[in-house]
C-alpha atoms as a PDB file:
ATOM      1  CA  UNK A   1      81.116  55.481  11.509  1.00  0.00           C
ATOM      2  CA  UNK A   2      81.544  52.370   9.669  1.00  0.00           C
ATOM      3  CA  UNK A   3      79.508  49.959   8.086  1.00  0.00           C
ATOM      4  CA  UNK A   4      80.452  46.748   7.441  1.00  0.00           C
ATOM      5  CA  UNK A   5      78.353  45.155   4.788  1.00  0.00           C
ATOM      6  CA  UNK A   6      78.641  42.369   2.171  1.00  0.00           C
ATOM      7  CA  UNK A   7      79.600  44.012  -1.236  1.00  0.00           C
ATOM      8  CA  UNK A   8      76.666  43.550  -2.766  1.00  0.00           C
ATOM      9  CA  UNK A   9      74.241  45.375   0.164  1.00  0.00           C
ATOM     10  CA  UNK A  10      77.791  47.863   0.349  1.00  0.00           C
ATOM     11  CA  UNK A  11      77.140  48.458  -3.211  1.00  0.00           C
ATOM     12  CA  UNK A  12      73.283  49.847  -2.894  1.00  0.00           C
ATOM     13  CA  UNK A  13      74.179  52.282   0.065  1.00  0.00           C
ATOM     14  CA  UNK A  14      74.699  55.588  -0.664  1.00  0.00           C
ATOM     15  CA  UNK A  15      78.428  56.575  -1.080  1.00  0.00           C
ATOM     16  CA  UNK A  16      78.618  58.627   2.067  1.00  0.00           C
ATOM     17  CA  UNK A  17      77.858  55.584   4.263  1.00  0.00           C
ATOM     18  CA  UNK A  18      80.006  53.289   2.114  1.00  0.00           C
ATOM     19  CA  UNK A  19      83.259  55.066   2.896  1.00  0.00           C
ATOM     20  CA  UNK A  20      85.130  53.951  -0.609  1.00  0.00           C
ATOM     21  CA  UNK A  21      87.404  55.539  -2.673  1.00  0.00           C
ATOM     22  CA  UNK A  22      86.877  58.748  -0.745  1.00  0.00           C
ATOM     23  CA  UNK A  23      90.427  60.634   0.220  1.00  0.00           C
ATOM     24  CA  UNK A  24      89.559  61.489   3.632  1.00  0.00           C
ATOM     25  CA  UNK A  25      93.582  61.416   4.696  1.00  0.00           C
ATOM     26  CA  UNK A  26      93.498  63.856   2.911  1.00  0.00           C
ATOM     27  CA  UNK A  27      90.265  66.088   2.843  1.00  0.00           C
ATOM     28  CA  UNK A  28      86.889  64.955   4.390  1.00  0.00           C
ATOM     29  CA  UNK A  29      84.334  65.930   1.804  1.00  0.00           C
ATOM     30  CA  UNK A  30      80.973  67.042   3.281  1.00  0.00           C
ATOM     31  CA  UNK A  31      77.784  64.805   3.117  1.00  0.00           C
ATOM     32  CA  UNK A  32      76.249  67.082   0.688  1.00  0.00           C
ATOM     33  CA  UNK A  33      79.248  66.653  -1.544  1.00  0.00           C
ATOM     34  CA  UNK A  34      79.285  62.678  -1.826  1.00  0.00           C
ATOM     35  CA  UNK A  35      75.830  63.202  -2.549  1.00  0.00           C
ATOM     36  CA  UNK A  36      76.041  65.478  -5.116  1.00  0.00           C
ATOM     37  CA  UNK A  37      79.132  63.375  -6.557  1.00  0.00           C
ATOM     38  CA  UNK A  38      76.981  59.969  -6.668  1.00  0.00           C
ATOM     39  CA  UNK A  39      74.113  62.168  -8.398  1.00  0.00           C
ATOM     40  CA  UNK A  40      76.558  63.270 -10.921  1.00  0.00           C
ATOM     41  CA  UNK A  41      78.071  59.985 -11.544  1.00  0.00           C
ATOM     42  CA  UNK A  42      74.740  58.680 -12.727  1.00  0.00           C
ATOM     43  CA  UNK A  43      73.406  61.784 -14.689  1.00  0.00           C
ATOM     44  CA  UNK A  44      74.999  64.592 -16.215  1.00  0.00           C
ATOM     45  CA  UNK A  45      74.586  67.538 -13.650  1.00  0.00           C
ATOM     46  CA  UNK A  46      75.319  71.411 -13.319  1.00  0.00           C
ATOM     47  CA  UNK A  47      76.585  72.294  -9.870  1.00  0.00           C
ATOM     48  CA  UNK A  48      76.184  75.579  -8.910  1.00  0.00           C
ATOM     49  CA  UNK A  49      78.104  76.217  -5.356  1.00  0.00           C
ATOM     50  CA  UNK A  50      79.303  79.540  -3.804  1.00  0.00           C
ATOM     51  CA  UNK A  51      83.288  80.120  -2.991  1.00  0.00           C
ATOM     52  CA  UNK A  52      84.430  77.375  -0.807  1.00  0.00           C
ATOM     53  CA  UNK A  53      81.632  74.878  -0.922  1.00  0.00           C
ATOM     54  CA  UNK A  54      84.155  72.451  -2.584  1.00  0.00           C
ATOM     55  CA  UNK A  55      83.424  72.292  -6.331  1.00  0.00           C
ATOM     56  CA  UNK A  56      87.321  71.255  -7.325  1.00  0.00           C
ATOM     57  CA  UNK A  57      86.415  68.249  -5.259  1.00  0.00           C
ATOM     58  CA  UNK A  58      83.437  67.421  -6.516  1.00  0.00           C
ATOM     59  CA  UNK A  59      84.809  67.692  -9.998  1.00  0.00           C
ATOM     60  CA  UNK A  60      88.017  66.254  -9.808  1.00  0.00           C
ATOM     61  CA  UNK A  61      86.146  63.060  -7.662  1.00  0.00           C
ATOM     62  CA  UNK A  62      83.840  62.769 -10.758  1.00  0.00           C
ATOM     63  CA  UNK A  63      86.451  62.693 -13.640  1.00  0.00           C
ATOM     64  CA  UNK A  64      87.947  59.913 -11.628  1.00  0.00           C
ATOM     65  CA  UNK A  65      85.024  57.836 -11.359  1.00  0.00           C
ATOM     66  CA  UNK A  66      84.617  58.688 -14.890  1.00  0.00           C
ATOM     67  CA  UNK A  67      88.276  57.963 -16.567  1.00  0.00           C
ATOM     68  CA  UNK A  68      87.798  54.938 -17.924  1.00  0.00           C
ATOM     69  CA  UNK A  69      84.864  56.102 -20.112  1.00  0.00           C
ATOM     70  CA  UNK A  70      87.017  59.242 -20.725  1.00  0.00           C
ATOM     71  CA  UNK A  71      89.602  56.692 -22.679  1.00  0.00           C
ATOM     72  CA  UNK A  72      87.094  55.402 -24.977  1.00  0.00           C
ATOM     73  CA  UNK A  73      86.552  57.006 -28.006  1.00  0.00           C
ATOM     74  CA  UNK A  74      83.004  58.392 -28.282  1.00  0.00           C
ATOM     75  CA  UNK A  75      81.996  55.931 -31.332  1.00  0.00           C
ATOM     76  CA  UNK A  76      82.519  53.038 -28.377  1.00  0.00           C
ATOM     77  CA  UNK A  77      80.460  54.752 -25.782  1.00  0.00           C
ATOM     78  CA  UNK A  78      83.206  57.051 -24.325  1.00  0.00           C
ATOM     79  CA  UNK A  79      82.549  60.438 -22.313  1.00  0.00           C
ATOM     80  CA  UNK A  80      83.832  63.357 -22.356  1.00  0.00           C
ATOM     81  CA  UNK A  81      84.329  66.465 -19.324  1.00  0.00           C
ATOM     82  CA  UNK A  82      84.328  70.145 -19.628  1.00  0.00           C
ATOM     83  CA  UNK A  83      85.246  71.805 -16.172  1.00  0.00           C
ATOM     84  CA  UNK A  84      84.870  75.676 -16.912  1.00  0.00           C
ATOM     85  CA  UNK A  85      86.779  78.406 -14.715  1.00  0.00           C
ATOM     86  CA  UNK A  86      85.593  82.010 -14.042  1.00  0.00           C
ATOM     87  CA  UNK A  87      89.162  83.336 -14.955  1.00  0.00           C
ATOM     88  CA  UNK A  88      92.306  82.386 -17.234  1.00  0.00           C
ATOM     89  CA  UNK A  89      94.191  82.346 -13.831  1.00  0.00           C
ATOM     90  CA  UNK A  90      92.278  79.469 -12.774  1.00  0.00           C
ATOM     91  CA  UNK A  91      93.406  77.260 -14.809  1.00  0.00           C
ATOM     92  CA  UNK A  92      96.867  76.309 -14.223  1.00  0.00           C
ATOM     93  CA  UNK A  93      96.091  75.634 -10.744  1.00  0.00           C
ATOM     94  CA  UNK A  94      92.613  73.516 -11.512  1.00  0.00           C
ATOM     95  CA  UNK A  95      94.845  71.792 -13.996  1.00  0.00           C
ATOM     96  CA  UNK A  96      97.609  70.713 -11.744  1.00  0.00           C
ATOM     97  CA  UNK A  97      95.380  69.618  -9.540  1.00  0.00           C
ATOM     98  CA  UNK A  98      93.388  67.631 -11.793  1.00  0.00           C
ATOM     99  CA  UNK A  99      96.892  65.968 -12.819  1.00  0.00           C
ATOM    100  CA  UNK A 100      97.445  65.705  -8.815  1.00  0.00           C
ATOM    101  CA  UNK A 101      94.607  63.569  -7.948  1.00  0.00           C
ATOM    102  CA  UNK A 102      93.983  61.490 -11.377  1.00  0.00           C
ATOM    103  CA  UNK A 103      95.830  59.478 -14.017  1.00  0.00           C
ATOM    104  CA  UNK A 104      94.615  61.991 -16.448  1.00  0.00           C
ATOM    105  CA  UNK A 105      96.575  63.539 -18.480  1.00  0.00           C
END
């Protein structure tokens, strides 16, 4: 389904009916994950998800959204984000996957 909508009216819909910026050649993200993800990207949020409820995308989405407040220094309003892994052998792969899907380095 897709709506076509001035930007501005585009703009107020949730994310999950505006179909932008959302990889879905790649993966189709469930509604309940664009709606967590525009949630997050307006308040700081804990997400708590079992195995396989896609919280790498939900995370990697976010610090996308979020890069170019992640580039500022925090004097000037810059962000920071901590993405915590259950094991030390997580994080090589959650790393190169970050560096897979963002500019982030």
């Amino acid at each position: 389904m897709v709506f076509r909508t001035s930007l501005d009216t585009a703009r107020k819909l949730p994310r999950h009916l505006r179909n932008e910026e959302i990889p879905s050649h790649i993966f189709t993200p469930r509604t309940y994950q664009v709606e967590l993800l525009d949630v997050a990207i307006k308040k700081n949020t804990i997400v708590c998800l079992g195995s396989d409820f896609g919280k790498t995308f939900l995370a990697v989405m976010l610090m996308k959204e979020l890069s170019p407040l992640a580039r500022q220094c925090l004097k000037s309003g810059g962000k920071r984000s901590v993405y915590l892994v259950s094991s030390g052998s997580l994080v090589s792969p959650q790393a190169q996957c970050i560096r897979q899907h963002t500019d982030l380095r």
